[in-house]
N, C-alpha and C. Protein backbone atom coordinates (compact mmCIF):
# COMPACT_ATOMS: atom_id res chain seq x y z
N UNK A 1 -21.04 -2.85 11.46
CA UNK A 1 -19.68 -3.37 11.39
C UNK A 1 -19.11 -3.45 12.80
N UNK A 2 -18.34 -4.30 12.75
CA UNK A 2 -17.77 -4.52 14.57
C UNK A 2 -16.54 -3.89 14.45
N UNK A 3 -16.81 -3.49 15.68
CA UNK A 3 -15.20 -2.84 16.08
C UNK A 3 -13.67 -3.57 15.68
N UNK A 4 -13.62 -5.15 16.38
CA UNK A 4 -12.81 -6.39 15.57
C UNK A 4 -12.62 -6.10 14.26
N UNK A 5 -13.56 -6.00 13.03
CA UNK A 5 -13.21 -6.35 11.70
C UNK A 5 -12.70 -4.84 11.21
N UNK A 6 -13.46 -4.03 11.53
CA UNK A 6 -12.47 -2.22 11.15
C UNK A 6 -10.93 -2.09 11.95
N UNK A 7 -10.72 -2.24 12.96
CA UNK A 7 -9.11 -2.31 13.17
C UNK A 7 -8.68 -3.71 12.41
N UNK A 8 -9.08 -4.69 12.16
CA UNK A 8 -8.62 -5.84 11.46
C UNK A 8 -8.20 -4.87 10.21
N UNK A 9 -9.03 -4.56 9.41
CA UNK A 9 -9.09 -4.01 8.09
C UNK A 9 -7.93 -2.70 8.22
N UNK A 10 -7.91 -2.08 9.08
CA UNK A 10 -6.89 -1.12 9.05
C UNK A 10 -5.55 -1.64 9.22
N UNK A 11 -5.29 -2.67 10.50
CA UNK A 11 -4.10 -2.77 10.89
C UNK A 11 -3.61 -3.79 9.19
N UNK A 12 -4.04 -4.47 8.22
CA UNK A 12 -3.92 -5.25 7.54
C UNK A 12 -3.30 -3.91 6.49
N UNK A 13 -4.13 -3.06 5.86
CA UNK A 13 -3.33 -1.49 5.32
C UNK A 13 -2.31 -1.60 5.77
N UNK A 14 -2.15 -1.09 7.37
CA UNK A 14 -1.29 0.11 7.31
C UNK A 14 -0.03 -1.13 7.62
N UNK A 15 0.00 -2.43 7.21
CA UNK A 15 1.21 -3.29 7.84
C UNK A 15 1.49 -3.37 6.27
N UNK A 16 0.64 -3.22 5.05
CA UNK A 16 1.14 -3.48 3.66
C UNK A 16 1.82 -2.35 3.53
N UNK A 17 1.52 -1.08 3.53
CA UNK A 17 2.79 0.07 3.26
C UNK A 17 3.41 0.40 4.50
N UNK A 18 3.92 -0.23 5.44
CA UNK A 18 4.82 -0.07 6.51
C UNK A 18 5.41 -1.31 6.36
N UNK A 19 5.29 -2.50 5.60
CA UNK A 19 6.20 -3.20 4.98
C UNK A 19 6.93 -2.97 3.90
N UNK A 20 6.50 -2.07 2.79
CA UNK A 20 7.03 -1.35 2.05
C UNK A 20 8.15 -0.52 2.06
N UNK A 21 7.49 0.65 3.15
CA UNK A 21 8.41 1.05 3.63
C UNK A 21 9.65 1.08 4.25
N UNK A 22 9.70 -0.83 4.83
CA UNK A 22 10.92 -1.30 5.27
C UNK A 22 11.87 -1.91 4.61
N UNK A 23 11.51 -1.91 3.27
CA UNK A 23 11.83 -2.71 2.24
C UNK A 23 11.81 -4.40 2.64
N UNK A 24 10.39 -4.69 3.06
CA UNK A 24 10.16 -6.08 3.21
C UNK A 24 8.95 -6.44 2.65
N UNK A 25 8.88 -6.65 1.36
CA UNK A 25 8.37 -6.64 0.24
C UNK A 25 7.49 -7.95 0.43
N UNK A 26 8.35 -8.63 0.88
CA UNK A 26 7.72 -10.32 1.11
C UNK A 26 6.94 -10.33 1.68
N UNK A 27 6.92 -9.19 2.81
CA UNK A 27 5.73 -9.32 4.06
C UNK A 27 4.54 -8.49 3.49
N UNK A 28 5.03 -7.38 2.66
CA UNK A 28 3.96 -6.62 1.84
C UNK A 28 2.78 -7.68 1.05
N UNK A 29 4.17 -8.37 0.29
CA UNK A 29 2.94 -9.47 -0.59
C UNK A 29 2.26 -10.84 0.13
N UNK A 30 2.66 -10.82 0.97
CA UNK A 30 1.97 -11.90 1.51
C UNK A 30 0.68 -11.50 2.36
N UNK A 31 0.06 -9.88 2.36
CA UNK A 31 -0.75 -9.67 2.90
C UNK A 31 -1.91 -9.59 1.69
N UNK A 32 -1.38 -10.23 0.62
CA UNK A 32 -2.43 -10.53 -0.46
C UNK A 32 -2.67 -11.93 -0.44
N UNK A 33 -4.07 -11.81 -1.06
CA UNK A 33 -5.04 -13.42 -1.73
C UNK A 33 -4.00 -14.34 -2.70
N UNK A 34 -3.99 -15.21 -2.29
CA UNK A 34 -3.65 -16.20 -3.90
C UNK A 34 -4.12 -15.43 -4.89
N UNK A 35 -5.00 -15.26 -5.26
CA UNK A 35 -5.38 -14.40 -6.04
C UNK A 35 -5.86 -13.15 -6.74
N UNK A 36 -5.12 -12.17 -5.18
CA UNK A 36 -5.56 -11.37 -4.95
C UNK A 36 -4.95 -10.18 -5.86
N UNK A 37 -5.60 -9.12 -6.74
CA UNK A 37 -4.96 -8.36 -7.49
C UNK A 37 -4.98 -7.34 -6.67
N UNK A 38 -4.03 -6.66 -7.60
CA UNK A 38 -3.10 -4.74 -7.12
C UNK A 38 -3.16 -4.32 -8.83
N UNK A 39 -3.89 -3.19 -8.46
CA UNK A 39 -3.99 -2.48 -9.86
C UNK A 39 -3.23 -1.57 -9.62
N UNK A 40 -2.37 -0.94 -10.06
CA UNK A 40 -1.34 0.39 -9.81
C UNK A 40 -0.40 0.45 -11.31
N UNK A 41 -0.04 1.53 -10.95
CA UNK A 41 0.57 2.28 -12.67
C UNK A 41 0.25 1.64 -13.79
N UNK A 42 -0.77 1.25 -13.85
CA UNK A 42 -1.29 0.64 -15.61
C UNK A 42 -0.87 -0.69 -15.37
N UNK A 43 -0.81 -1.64 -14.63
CA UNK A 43 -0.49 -2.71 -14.55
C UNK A 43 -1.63 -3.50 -13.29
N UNK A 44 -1.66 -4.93 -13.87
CA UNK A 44 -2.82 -5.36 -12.60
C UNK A 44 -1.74 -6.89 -12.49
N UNK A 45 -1.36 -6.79 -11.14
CA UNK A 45 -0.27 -8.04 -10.44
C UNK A 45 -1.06 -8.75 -9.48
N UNK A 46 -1.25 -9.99 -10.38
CA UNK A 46 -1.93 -11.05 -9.56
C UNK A 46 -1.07 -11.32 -8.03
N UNK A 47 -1.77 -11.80 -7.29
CA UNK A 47 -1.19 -12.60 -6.44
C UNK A 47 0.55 -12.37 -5.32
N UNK A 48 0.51 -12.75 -4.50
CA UNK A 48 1.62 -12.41 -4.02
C UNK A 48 2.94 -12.84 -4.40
N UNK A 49 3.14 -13.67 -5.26
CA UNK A 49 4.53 -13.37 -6.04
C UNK A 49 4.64 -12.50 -7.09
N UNK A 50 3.61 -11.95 -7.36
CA UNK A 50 3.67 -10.89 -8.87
C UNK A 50 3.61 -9.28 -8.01
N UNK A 51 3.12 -9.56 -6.82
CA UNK A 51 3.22 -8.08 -5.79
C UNK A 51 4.46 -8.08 -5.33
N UNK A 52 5.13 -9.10 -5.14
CA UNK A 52 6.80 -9.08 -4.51
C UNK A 52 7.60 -8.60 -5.64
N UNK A 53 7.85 -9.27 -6.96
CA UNK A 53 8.80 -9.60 -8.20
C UNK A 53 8.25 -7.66 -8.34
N UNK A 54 7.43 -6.67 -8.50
CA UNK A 54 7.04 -5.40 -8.98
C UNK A 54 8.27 -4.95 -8.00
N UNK A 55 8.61 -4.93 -7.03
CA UNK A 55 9.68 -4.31 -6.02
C UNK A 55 10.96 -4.66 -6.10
N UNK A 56 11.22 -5.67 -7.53
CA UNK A 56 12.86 -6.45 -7.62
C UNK A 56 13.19 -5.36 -8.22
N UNK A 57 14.39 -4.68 -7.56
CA UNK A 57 14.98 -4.16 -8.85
C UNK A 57 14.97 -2.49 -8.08
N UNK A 58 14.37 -2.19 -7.26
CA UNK A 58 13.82 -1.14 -6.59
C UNK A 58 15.26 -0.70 -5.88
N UNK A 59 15.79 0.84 -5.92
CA UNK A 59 16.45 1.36 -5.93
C UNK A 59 17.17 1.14 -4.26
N UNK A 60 17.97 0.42 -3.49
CA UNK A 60 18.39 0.27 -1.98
C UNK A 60 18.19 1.49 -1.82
N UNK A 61 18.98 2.64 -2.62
CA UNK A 61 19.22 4.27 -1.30
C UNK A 61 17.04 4.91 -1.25
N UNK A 62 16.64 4.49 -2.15
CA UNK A 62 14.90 4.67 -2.22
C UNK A 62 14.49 5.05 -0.51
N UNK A 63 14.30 6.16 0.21
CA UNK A 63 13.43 5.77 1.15
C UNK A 63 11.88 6.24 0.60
N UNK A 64 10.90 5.64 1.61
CA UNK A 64 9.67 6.22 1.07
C UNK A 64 8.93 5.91 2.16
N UNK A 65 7.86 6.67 2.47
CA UNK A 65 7.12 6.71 3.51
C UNK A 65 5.19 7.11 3.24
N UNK A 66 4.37 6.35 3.18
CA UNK A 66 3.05 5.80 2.74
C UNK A 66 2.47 6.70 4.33
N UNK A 67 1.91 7.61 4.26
CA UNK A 67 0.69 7.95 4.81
C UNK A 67 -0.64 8.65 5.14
N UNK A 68 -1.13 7.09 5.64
CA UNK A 68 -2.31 6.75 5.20
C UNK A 68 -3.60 7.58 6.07
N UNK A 69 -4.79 8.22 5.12
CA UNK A 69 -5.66 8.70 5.94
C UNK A 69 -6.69 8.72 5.18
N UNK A 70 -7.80 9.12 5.97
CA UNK A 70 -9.70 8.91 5.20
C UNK A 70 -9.87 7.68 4.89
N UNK A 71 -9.58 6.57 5.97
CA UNK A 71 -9.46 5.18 5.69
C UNK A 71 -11.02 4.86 6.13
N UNK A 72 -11.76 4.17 5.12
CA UNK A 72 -13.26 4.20 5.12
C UNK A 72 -13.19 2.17 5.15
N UNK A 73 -14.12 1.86 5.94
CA UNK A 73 -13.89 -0.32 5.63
C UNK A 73 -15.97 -0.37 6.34
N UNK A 74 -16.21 -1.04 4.94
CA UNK A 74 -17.27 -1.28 4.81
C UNK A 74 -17.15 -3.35 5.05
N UNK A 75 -18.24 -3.46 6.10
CA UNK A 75 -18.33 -4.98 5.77
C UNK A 75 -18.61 -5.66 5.21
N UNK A 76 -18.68 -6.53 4.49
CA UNK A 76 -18.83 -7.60 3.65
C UNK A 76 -19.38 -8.78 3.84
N UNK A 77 -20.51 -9.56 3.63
CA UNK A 77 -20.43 -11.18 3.66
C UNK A 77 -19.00 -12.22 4.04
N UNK A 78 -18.44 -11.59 3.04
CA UNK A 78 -17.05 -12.43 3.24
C UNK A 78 -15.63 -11.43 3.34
N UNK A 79 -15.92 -10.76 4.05
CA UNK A 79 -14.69 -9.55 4.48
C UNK A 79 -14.99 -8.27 4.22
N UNK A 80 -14.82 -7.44 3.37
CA UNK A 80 -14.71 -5.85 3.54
C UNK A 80 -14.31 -5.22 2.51
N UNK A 81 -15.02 -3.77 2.41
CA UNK A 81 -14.30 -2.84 0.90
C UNK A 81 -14.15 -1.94 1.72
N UNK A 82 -12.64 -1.37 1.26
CA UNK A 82 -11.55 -0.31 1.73
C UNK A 82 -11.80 0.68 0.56
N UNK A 83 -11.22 2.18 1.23
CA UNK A 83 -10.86 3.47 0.74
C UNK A 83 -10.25 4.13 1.43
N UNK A 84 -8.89 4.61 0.94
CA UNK A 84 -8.65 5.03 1.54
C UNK A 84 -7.58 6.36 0.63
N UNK A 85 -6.84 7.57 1.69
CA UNK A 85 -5.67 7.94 0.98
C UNK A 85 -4.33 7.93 1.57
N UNK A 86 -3.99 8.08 0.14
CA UNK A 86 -2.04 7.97 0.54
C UNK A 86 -1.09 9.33 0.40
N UNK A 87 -0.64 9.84 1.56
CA UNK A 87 0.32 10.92 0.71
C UNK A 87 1.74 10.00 1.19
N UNK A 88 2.54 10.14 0.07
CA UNK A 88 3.61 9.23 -0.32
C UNK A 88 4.94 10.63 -0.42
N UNK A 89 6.02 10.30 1.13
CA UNK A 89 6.93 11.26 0.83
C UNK A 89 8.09 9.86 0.18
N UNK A 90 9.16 10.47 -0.49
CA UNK A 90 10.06 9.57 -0.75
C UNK A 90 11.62 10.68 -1.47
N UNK A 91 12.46 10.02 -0.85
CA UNK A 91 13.80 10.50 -1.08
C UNK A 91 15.20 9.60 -1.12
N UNK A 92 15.85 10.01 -1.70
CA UNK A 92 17.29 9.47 -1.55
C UNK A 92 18.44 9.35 -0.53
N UNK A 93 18.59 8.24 0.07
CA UNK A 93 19.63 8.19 0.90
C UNK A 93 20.96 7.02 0.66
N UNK A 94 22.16 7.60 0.31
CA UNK A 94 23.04 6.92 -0.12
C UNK A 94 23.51 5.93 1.37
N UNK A 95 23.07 6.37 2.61
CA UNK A 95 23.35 5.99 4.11
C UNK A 95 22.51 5.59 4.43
N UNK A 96 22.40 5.47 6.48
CA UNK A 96 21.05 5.75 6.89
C UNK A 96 20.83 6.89 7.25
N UNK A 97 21.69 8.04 6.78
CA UNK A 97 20.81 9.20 6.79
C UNK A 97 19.75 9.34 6.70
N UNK A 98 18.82 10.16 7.32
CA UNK A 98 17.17 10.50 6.83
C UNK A 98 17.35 11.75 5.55
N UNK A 99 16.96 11.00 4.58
CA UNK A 99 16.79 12.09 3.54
C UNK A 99 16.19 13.42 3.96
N UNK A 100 16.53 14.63 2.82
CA UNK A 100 15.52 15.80 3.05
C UNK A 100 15.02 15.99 1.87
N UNK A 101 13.66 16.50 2.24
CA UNK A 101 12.98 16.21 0.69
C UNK A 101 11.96 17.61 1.20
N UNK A 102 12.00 18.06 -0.10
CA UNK A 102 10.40 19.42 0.25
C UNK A 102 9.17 19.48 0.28
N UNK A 103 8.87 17.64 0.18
CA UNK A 103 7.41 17.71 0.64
C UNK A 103 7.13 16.51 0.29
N UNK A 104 5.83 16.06 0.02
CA UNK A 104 5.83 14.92 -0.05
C UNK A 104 5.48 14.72 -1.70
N UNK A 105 5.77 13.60 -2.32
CA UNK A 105 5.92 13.08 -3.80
C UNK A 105 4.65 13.19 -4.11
N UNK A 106 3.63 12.82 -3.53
CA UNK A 106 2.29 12.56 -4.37
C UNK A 106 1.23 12.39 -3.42
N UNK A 107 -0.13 12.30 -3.59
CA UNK A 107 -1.24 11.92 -3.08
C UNK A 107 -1.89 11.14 -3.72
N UNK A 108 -2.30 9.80 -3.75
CA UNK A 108 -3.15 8.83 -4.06
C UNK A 108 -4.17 8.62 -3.26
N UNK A 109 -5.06 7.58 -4.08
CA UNK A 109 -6.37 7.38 -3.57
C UNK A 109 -6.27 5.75 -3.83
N UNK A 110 -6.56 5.00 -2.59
CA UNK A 110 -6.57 3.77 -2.92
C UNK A 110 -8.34 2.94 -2.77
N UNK A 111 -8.76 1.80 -3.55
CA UNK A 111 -9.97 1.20 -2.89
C UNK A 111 -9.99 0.10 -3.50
N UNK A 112 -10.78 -0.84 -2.89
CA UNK A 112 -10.74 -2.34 -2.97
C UNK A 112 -11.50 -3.52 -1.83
N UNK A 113 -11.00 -4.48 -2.04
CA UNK A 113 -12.16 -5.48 -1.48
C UNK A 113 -11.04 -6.31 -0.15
N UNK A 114 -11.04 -6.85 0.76
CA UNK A 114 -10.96 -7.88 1.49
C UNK A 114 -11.55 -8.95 1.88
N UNK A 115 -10.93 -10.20 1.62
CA UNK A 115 -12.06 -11.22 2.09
C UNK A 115 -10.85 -12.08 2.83
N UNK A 116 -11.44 -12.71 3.20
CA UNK A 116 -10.67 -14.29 4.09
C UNK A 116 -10.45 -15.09 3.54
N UNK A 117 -9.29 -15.40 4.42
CA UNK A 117 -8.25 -16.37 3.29
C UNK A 117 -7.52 -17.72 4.76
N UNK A 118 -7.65 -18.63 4.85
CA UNK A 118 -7.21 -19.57 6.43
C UNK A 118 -7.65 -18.85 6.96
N UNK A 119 -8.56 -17.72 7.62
CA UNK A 119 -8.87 -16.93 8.90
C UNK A 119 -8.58 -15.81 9.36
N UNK A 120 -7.41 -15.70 8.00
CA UNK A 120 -7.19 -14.26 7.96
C UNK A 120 -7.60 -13.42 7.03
N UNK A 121 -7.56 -11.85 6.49
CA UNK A 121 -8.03 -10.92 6.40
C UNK A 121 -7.36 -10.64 4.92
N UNK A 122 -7.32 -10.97 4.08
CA UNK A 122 -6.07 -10.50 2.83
C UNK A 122 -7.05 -9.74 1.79
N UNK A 123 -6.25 -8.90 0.96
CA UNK A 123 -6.39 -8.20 -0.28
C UNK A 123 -6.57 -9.37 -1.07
N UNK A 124 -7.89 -9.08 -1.82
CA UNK A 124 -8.55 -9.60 -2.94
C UNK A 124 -8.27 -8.52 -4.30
N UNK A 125 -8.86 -7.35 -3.92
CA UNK A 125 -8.78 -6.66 -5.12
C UNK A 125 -8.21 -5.28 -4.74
N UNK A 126 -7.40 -4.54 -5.13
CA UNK A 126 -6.46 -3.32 -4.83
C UNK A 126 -7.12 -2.54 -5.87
N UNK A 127 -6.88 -0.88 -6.03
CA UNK A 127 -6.58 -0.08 -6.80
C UNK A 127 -6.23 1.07 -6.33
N UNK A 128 -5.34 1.33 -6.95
CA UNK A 128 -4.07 2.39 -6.47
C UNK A 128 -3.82 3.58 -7.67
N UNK A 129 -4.90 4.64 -7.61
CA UNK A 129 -4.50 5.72 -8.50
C UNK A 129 -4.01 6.67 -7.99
N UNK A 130 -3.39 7.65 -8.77
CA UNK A 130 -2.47 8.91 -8.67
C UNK A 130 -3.63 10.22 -8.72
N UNK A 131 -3.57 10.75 -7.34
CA UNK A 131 -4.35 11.91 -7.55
C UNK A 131 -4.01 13.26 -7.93
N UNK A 132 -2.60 13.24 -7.71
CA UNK A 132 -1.73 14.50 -7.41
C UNK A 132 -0.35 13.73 -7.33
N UNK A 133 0.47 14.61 -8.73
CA UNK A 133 2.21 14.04 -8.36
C UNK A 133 2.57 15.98 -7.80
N UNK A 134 3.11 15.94 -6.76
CA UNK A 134 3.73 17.34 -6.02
C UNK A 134 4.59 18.05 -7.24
N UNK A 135 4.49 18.84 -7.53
CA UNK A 135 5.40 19.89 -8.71
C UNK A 135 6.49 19.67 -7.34
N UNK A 136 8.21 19.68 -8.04
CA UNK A 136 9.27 20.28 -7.18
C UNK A 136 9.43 21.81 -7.13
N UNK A 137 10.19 21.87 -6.11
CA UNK A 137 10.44 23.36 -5.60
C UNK A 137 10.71 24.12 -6.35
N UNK A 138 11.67 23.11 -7.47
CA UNK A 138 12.86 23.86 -8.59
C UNK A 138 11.76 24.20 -9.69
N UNK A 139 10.67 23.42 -9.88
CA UNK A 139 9.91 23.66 -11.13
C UNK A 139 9.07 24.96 -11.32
């Protein structure tokens, strides 16, 4: 694998949940295929208007913060299969306060395919399971 296509494959990740995180959803989904699926919470969302429309509705005070590690990118004929994990902190901010939160919400495990799309690098196939939701402090 070349050096080029593994930072390709990473920087393409870590710009889908650091678009997320900005609440720029548009830029999230557009780092998918025409036809590219996202399997996550029991649901499989074709394409990048069905990855945008999953975030309508999504709470403004929501912050949340995706990060990403054990990021594994195997090459491909026609692009690349990803693995990787997520620990996902997320909290409430009625401001731009920085929320305080006691740890982080969860740990996931993500994996899937990349191929080329005009010359660039997009999500073909996602999957996004829950490895661990964090018990709260109070529980």
């Amino acid at each position: 694998m070349t050096q080029a296509m593994q930072l390709e494959a990473q920087k393409l990740l870590t710009e889908v949940y650091q678009a997320i995180d900005e609440g720029r959803y548009s830029d999230a989904a557009k780092r998918f295929a025409a036809s590219g699926e996202w399997h996550r919470k029991g649901e499989v969302l074709v394409g990048p208007k069905q990855v945008e429309t999953a975030y309508e509705g999504r709470s403004p005070t929501l912050r949340t913060r995706h990060i990403l590690s054990n990021i594994l990118i195997d090459e491909t004929l026609d692009g690349a299969r990803f693995n990787l994990c997520i620990t996902l902190y997320a909290g409430q901010s009625e401001t731009d306060e920085v929320p305080t939160v006691p740890g982080p919400a969860m740990v996931l495990t993500s994996h899937g395919q990349l191929t080329r799309s005009g010359g660039l690098l997009k999500i073909a196939q996602k999957h996004t399971v829950r490895q661990f939701v964090v018990q709260s402090a109070d529980a």
